[in-house]
N, C-alpha and C. Protein backbone atom coordinates (compact mmCIF):
# COMPACT_ATOMS: atom_id res chain seq x y z
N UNK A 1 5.79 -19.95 -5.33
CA UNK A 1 5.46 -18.60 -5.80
C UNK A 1 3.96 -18.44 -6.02
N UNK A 2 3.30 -19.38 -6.35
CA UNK A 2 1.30 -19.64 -6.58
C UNK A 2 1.33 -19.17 -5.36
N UNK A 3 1.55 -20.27 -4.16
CA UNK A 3 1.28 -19.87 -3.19
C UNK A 3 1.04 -18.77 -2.64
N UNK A 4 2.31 -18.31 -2.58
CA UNK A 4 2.82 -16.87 -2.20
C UNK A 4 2.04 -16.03 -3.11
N UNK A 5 1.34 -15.63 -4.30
CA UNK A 5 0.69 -14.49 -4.78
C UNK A 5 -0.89 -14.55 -4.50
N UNK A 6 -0.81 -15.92 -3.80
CA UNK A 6 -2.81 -16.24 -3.66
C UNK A 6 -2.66 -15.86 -2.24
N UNK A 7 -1.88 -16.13 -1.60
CA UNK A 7 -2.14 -15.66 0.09
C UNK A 7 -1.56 -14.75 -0.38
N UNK A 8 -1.07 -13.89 -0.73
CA UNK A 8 -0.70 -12.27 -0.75
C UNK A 8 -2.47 -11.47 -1.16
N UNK A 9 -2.86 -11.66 -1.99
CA UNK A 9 -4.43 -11.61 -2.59
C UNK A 9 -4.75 -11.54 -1.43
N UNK A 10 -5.68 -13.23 -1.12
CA UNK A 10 -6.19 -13.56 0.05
C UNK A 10 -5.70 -12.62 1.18
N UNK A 11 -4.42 -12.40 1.57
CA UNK A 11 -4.27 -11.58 2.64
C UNK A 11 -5.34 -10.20 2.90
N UNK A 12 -4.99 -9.49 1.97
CA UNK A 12 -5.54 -8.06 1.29
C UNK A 12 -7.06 -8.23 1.61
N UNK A 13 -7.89 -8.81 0.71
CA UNK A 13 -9.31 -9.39 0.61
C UNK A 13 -9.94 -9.14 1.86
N UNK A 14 -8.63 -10.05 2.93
CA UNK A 14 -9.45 -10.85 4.43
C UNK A 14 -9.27 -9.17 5.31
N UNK A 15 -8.28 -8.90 5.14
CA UNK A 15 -7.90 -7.34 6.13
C UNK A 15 -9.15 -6.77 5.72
N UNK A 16 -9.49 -6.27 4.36
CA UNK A 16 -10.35 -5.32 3.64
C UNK A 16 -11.87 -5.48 4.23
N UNK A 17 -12.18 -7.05 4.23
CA UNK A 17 -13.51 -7.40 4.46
C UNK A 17 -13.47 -7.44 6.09
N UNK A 18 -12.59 -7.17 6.82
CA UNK A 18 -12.75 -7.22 8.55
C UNK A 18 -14.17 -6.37 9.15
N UNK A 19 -14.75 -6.57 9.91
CA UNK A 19 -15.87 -5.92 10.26
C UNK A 19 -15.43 -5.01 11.21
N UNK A 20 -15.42 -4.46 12.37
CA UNK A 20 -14.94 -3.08 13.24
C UNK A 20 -13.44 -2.40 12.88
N UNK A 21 -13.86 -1.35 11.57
CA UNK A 21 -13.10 -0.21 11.30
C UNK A 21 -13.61 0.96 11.98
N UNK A 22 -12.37 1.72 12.56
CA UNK A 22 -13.25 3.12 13.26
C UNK A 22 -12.99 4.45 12.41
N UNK A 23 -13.36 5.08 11.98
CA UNK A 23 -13.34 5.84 11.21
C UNK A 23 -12.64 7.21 11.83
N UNK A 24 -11.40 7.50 11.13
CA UNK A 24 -10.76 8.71 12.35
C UNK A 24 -10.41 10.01 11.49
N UNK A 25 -10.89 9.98 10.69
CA UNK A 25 -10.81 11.52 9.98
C UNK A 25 -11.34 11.52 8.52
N UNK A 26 -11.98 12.67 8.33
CA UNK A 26 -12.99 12.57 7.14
C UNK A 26 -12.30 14.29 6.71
N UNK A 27 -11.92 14.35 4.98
CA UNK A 27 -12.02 15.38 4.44
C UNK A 27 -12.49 15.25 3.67
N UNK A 28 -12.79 16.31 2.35
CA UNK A 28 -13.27 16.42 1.00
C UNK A 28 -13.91 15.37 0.14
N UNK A 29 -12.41 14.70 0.43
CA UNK A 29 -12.02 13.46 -0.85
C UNK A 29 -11.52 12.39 -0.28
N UNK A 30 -11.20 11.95 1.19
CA UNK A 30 -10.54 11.48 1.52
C UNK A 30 -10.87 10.94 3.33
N UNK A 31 -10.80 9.67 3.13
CA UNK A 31 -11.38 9.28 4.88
C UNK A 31 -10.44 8.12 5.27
N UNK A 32 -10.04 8.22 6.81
CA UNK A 32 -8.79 7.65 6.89
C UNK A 32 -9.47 7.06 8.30
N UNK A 33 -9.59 5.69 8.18
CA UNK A 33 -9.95 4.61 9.21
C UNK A 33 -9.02 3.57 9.57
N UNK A 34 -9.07 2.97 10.94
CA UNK A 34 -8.08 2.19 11.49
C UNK A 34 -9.12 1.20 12.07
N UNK A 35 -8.05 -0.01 12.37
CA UNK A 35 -8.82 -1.70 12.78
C UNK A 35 -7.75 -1.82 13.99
N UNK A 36 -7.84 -2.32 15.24
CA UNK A 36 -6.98 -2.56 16.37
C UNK A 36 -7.72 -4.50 16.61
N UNK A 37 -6.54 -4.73 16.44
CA UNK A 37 -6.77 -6.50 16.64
C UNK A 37 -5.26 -6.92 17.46
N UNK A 38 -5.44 -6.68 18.50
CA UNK A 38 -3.86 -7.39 19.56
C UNK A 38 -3.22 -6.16 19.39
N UNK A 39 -2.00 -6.82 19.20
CA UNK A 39 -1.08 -5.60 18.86
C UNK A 39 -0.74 -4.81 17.21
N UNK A 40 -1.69 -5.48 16.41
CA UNK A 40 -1.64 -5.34 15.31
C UNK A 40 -2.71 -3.86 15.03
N UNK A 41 -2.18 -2.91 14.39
CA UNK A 41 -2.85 -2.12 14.27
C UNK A 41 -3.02 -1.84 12.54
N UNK A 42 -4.03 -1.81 11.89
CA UNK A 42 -4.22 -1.35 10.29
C UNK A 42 -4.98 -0.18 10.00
N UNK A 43 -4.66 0.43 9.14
CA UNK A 43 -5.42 1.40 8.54
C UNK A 43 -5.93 1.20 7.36
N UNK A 44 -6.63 1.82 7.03
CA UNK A 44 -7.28 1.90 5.87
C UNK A 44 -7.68 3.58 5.22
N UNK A 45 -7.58 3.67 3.93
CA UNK A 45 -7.33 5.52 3.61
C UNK A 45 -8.64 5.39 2.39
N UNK A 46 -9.40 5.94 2.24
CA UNK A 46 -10.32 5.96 1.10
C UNK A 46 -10.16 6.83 0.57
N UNK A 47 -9.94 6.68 -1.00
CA UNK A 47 -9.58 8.24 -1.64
C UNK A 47 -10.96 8.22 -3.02
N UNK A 48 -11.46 9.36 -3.20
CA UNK A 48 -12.74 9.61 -4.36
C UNK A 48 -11.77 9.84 -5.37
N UNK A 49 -11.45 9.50 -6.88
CA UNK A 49 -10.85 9.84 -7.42
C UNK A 49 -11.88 10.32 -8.75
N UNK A 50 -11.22 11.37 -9.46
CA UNK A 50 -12.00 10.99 -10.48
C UNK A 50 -11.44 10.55 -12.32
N UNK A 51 -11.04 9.55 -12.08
CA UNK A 51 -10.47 8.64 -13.05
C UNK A 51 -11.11 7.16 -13.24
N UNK A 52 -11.50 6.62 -14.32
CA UNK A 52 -11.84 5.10 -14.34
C UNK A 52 -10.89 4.30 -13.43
N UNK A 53 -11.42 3.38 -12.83
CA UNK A 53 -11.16 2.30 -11.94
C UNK A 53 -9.65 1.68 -13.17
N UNK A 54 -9.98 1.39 -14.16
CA UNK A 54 -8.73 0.68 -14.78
C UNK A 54 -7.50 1.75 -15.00
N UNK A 55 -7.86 3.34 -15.43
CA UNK A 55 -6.43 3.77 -15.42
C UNK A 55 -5.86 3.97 -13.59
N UNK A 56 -6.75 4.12 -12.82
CA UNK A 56 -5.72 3.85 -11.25
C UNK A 56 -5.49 2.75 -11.13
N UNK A 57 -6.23 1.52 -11.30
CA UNK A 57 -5.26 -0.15 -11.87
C UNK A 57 -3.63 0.29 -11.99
N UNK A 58 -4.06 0.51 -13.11
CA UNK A 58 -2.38 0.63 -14.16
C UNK A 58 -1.57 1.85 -13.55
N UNK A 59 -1.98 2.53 -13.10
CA UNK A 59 -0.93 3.42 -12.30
C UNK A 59 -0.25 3.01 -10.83
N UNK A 60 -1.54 2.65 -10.39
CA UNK A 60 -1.21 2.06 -8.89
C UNK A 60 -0.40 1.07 -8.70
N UNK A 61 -0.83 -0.02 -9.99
CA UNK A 61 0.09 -0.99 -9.81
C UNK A 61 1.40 -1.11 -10.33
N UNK A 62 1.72 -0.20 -10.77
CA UNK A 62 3.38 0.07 -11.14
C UNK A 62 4.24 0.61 -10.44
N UNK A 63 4.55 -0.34 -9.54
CA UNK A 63 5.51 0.52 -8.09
C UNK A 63 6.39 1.47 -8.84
N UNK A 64 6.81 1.40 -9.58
CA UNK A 64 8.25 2.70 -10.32
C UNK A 64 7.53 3.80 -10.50
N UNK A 65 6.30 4.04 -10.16
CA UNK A 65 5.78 5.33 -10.46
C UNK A 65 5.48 5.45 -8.80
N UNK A 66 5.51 5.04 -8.42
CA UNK A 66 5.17 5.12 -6.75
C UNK A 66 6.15 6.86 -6.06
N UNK A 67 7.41 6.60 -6.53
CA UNK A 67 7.89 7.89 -6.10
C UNK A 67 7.55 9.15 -6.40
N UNK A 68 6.79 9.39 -7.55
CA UNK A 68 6.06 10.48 -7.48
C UNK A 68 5.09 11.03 -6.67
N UNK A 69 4.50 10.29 -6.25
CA UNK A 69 3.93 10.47 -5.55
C UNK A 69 3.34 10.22 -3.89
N UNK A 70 4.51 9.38 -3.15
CA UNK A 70 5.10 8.69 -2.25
C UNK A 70 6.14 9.16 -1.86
N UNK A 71 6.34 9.74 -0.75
CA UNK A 71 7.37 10.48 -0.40
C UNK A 71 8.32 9.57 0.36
N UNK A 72 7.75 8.78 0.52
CA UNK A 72 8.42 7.75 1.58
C UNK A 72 9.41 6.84 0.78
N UNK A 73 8.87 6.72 -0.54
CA UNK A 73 9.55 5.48 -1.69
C UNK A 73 10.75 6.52 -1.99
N UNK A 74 12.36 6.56 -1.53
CA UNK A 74 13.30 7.03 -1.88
C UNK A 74 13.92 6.48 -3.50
N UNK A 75 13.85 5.05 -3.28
CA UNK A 75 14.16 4.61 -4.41
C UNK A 75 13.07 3.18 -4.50
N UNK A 76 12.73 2.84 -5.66
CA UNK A 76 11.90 1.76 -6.21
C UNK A 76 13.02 1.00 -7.26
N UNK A 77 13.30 -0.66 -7.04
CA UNK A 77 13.55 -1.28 -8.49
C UNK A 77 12.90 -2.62 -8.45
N UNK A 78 13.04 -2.88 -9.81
CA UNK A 78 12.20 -4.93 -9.88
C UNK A 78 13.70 -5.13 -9.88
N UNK A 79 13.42 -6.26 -8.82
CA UNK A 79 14.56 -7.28 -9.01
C UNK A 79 14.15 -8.40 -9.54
N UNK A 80 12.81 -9.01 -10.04
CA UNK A 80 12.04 -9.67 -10.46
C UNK A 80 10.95 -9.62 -11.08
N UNK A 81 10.79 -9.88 -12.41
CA UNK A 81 9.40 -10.19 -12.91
C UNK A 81 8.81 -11.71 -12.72
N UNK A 82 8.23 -11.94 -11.92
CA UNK A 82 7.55 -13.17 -11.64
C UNK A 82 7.13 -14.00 -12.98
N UNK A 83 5.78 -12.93 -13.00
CA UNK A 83 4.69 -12.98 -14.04
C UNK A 83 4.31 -11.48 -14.24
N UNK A 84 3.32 -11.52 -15.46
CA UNK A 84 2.77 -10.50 -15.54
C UNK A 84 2.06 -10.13 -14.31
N UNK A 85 1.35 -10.81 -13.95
CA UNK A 85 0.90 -10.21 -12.44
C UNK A 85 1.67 -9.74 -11.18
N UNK A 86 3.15 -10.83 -11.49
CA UNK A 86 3.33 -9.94 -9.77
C UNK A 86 4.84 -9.80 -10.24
N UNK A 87 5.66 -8.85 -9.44
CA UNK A 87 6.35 -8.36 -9.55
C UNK A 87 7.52 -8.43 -8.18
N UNK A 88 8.19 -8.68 -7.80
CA UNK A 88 9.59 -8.43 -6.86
C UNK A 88 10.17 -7.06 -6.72
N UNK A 89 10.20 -6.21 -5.77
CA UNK A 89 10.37 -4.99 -5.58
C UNK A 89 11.65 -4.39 -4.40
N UNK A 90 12.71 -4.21 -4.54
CA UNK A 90 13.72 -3.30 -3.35
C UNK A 90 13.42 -1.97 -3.34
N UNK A 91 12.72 -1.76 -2.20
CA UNK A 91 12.39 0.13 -2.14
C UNK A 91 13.08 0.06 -0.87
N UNK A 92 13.82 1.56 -0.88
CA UNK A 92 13.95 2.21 0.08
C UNK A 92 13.68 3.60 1.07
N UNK A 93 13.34 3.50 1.79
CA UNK A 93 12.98 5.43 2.55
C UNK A 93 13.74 5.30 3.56
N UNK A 94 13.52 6.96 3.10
CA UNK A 94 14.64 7.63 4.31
C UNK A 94 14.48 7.50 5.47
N UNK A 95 15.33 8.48 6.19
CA UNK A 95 15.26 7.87 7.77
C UNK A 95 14.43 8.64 7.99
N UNK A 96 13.77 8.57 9.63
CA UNK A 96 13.20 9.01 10.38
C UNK A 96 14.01 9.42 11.79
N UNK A 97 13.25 10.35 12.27
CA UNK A 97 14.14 10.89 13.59
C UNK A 97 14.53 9.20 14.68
N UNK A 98 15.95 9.64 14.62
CA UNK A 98 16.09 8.76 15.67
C UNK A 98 16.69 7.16 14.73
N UNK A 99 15.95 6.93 13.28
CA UNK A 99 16.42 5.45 12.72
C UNK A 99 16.72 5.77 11.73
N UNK A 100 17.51 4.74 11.33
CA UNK A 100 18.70 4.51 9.87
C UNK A 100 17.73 4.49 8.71
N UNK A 101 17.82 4.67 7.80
CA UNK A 101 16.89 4.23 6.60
C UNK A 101 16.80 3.12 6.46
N UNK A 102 15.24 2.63 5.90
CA UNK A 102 15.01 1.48 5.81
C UNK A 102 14.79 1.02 4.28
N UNK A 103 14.67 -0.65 4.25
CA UNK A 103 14.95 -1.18 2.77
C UNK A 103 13.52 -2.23 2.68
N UNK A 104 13.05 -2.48 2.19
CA UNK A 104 12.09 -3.28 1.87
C UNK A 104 12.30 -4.22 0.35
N UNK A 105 11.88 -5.87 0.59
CA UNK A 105 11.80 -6.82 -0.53
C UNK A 105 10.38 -7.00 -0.85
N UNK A 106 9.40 -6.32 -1.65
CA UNK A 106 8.71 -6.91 -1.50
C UNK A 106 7.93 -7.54 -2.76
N UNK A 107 6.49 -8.60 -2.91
CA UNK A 107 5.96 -8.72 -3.68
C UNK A 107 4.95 -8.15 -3.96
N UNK A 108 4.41 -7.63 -5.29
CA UNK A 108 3.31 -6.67 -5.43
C UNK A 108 2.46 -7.58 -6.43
N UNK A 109 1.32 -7.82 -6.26
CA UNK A 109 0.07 -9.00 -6.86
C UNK A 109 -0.70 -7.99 -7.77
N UNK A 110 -1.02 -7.64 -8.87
CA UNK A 110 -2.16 -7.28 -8.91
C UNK A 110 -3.03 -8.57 -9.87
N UNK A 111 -4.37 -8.08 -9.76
CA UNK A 111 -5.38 -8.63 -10.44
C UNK A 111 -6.75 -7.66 -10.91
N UNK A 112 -7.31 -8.56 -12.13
CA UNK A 112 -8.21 -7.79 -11.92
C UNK A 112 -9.63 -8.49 -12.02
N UNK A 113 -10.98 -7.59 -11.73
CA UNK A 113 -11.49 -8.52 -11.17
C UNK A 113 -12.07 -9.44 -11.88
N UNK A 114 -12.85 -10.54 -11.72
CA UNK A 114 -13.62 -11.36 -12.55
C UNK A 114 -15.01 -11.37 -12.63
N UNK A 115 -15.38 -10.06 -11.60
CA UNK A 115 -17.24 -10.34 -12.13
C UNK A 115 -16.62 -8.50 -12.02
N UNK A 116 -18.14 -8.01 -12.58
CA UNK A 116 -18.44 -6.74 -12.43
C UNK A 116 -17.98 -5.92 -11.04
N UNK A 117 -18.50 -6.36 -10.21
CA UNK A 117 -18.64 -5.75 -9.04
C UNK A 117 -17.54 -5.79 -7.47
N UNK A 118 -16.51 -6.54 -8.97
CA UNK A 118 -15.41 -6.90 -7.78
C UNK A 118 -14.84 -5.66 -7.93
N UNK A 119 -13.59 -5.73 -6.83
CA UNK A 119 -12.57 -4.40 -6.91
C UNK A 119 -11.30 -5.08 -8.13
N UNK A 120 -10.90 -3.94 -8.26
CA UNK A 120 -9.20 -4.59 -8.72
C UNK A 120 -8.37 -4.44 -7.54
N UNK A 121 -7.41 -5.25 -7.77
CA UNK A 121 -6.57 -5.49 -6.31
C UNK A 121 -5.02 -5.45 -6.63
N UNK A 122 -4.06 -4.57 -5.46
CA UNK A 122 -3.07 -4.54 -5.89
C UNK A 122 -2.54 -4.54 -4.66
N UNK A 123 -1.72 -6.14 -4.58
CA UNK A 123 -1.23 -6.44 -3.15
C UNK A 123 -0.09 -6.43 -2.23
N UNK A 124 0.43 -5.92 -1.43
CA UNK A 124 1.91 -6.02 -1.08
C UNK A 124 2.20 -7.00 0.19
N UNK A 125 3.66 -7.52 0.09
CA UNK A 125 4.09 -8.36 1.26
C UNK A 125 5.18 -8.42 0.71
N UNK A 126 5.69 -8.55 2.32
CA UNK A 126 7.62 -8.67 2.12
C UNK A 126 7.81 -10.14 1.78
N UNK A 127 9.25 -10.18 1.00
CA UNK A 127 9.25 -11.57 0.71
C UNK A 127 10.97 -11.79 1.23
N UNK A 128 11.60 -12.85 1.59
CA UNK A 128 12.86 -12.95 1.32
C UNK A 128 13.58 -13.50 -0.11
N UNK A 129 14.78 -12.47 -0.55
CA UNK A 129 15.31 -13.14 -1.49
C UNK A 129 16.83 -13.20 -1.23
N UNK A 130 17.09 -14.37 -2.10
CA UNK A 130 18.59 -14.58 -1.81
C UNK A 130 19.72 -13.67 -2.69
N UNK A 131 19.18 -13.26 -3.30
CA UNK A 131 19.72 -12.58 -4.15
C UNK A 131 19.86 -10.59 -3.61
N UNK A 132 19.05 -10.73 -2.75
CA UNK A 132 19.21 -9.38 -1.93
C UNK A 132 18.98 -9.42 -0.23
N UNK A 133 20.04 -9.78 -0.43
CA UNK A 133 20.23 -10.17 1.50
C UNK A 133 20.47 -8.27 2.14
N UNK A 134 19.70 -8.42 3.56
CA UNK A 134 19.72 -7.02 4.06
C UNK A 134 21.42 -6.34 4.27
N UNK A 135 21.56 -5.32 4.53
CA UNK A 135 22.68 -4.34 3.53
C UNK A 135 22.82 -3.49 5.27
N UNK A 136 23.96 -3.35 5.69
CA UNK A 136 24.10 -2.64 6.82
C UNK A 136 23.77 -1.11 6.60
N UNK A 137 23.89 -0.75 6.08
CA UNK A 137 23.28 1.06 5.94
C UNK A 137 21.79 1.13 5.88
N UNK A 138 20.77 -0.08 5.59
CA UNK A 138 19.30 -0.34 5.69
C UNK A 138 19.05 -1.13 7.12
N UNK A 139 17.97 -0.20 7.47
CA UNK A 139 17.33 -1.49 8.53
C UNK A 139 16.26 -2.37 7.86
N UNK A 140 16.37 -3.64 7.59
CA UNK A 140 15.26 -4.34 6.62
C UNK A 140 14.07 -4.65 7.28
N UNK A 141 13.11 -4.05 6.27
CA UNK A 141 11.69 -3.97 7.24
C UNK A 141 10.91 -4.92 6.97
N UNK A 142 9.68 -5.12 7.49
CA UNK A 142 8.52 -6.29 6.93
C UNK A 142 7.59 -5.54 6.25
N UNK A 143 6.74 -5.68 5.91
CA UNK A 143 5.34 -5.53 5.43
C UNK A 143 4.60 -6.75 5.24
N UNK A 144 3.46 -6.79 6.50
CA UNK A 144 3.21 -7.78 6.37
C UNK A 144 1.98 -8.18 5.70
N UNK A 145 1.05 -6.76 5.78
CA UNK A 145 -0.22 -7.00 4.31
C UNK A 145 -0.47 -5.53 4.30
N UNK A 146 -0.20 -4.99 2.85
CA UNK A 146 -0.60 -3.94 2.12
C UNK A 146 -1.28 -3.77 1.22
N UNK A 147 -2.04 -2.72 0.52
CA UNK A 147 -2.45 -2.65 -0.90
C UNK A 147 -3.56 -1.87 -0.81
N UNK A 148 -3.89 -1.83 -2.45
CA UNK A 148 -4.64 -0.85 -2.90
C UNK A 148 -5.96 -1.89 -3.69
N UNK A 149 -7.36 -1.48 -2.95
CA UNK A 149 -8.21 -1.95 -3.65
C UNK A 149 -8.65 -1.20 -4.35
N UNK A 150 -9.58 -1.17 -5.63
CA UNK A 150 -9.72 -0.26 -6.53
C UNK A 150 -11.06 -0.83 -6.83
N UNK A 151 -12.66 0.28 -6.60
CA UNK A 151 -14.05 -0.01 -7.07
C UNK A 151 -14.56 0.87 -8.26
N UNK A 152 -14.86 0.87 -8.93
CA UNK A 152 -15.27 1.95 -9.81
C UNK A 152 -16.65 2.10 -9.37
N UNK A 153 -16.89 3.73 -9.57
CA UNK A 153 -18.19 4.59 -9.39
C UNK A 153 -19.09 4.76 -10.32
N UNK A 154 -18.18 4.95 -11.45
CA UNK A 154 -18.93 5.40 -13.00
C UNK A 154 -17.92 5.26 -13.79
N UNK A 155 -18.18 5.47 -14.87
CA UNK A 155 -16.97 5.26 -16.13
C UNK A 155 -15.79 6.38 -16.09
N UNK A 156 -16.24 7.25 -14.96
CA UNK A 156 -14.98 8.34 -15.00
C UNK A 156 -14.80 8.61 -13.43
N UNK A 157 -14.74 7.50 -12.63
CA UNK A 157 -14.39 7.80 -11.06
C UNK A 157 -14.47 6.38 -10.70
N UNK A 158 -13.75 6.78 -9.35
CA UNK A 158 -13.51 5.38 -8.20
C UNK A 158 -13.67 5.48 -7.01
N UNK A 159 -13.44 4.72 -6.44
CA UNK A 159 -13.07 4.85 -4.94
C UNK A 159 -11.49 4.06 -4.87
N UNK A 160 -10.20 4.46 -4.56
CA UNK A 160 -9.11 3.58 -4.38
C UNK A 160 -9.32 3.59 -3.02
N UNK A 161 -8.88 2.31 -2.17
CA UNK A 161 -8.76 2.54 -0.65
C UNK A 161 -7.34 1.46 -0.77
N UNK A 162 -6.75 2.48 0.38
CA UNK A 162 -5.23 1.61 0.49
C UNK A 162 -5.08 1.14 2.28
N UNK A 163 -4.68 0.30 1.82
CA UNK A 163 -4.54 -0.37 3.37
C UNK A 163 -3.27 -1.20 3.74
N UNK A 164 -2.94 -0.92 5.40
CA UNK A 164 -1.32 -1.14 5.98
C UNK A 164 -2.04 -2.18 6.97
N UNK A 165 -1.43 -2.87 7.08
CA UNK A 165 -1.57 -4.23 8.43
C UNK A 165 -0.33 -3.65 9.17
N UNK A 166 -0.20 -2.36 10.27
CA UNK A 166 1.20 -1.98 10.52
C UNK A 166 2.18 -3.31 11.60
N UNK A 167 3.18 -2.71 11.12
CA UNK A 167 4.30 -3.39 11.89
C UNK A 167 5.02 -2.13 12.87
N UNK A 168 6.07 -2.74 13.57
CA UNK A 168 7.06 -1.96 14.48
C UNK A 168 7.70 -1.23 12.76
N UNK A 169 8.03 -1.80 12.16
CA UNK A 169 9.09 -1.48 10.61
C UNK A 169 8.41 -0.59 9.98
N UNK A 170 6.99 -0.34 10.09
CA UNK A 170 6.89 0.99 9.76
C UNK A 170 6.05 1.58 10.41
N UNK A 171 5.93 1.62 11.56
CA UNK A 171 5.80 2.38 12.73
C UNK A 171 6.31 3.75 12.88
N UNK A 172 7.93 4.11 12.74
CA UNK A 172 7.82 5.56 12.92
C UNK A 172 7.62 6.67 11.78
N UNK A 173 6.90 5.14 10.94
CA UNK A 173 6.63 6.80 9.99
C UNK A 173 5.10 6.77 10.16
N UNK A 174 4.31 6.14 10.64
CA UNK A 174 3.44 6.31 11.43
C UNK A 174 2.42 7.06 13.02
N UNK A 175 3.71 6.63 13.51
CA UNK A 175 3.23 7.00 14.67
C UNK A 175 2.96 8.63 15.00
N UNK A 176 3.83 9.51 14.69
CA UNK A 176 3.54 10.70 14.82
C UNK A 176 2.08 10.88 13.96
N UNK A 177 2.19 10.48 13.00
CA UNK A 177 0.45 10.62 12.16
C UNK A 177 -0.80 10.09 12.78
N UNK A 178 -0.64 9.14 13.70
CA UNK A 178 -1.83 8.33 14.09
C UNK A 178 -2.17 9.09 15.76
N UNK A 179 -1.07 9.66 16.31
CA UNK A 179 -1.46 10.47 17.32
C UNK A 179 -2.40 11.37 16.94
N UNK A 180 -3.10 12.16 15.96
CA UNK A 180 -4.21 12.77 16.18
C UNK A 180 -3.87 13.74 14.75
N UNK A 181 -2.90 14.03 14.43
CA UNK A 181 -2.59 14.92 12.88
C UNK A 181 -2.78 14.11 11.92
N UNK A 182 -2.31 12.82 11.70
CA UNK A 182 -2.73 11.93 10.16
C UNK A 182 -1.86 12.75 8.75
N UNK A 183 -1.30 13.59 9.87
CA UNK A 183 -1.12 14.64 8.37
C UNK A 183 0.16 13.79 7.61
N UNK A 184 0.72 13.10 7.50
CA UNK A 184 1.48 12.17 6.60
C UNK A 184 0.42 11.57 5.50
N UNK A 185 -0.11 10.68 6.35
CA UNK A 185 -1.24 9.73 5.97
C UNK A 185 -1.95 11.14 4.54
N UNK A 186 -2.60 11.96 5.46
CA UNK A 186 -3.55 12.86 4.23
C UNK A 186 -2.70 13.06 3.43
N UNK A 187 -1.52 13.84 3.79
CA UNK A 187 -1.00 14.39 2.48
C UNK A 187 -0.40 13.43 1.11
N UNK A 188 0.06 12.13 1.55
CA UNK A 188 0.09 11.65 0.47
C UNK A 188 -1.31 10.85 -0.38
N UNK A 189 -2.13 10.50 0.61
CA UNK A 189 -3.19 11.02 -0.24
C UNK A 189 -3.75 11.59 -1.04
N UNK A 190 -3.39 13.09 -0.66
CA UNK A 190 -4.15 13.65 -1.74
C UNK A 190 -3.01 13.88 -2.74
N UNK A 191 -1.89 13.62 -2.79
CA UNK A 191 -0.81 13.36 -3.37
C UNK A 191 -1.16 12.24 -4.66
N UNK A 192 -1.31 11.45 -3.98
CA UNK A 192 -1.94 10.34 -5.12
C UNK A 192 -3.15 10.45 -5.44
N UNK A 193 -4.28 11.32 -5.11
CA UNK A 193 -5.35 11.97 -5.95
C UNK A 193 -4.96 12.65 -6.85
N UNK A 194 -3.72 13.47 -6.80
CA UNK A 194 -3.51 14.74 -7.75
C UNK A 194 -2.55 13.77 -8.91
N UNK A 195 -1.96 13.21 -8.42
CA UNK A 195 -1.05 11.77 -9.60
C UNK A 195 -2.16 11.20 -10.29
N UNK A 196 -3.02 10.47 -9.98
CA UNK A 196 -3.90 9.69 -10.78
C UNK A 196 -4.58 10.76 -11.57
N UNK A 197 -5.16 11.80 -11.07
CA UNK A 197 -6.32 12.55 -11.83
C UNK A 197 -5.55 13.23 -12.57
């Protein structure tokens, strides 16, 4: 389980710090960039908030509040408290044209940082558990590196940027957005601008 929450971290960190992001849509508050490495495609979403860096911490990192503002999170539960830091998660979303609804296990890391100038970090990856084996009415998905880094600006703003390492598993709730509208991508964005602030 060490293991597993330091390479969940580490995962996040290494995506975040990659050098050629292309930057594919800029609004207000909000700029939504992608990384192409093989077949692996990631995004990355930058949102201006204006809240201290520690209350989007504590919001962000509490997946059970995720459905408010996540349209995609049908249902959120812990099937596990690790530690205070990380947490065991079964979410599910609805279907998409064409596929069954899907189920996700995953682990969520947060930390926070240890010098000034770090981010806070709040990490996701699918995990297997035995205790929740996949369920025929779900198609069980991966996630294979997610999360939310968190920088503070000033004592009353941030920058959150959230980032997907995508898979095929969540691909079609993607793909119509990355053809050239994003409009999934923005709107929960600013979805979770209007939640935090």
């Amino acid at each position: 389980q060490a293991y597993l929450s330091y390479s969940n971290i580490a995962a996040l960190t290494h995506l975040a710090g990659k050098p050629g992001w292309d930057i594919t849509k800029t609004l207000d508050n909000v700029k939504i960039w992608t990384h192409e490495e093989g077949a692996v495609l990631s995004f990355k979403v930058e949102m201006q908030v204006k809240v201290p860096s520690h209350v989007a911490f504590s919001l962000l990192s509490d997946f059970s509040l995720r459905q408010r503002w996540d349209r995609h999170f049908l249902t959120c539960e812990v099937l596990q408290a690790v530690s205070e830091e990380e947490k065991i998660y079964h979410v599910t979303s609805g279907p998409t044209a064409g596929h069954q609804p899907r189920d996700f296990v995953i682990l969520v890391s947060q930390r926070q940082p240890c010098q000034p100038q770090e981010p806070y970090t709040v990490a996701v990856r699918s995990v297997t558990l035995r205790a929740m084996p996949p369920r025929p009415e779900f198609c069980r998905s991966e996630i294979l590196c997610a999360g939310f880094q968190i920088h503070s600006n000033s004592s009353s703003s941030c920058t959150v940027c959230y980032f997907n390492q995508v898979t095929s598993g969540v691909m079609p709730y993607l793909a119509a957005n990355l053809t050239g509208s994003s409009k999934s991508i923005e709107d929960t964005a600013l979805e979770c601008i209007k939640f935090l602030e």
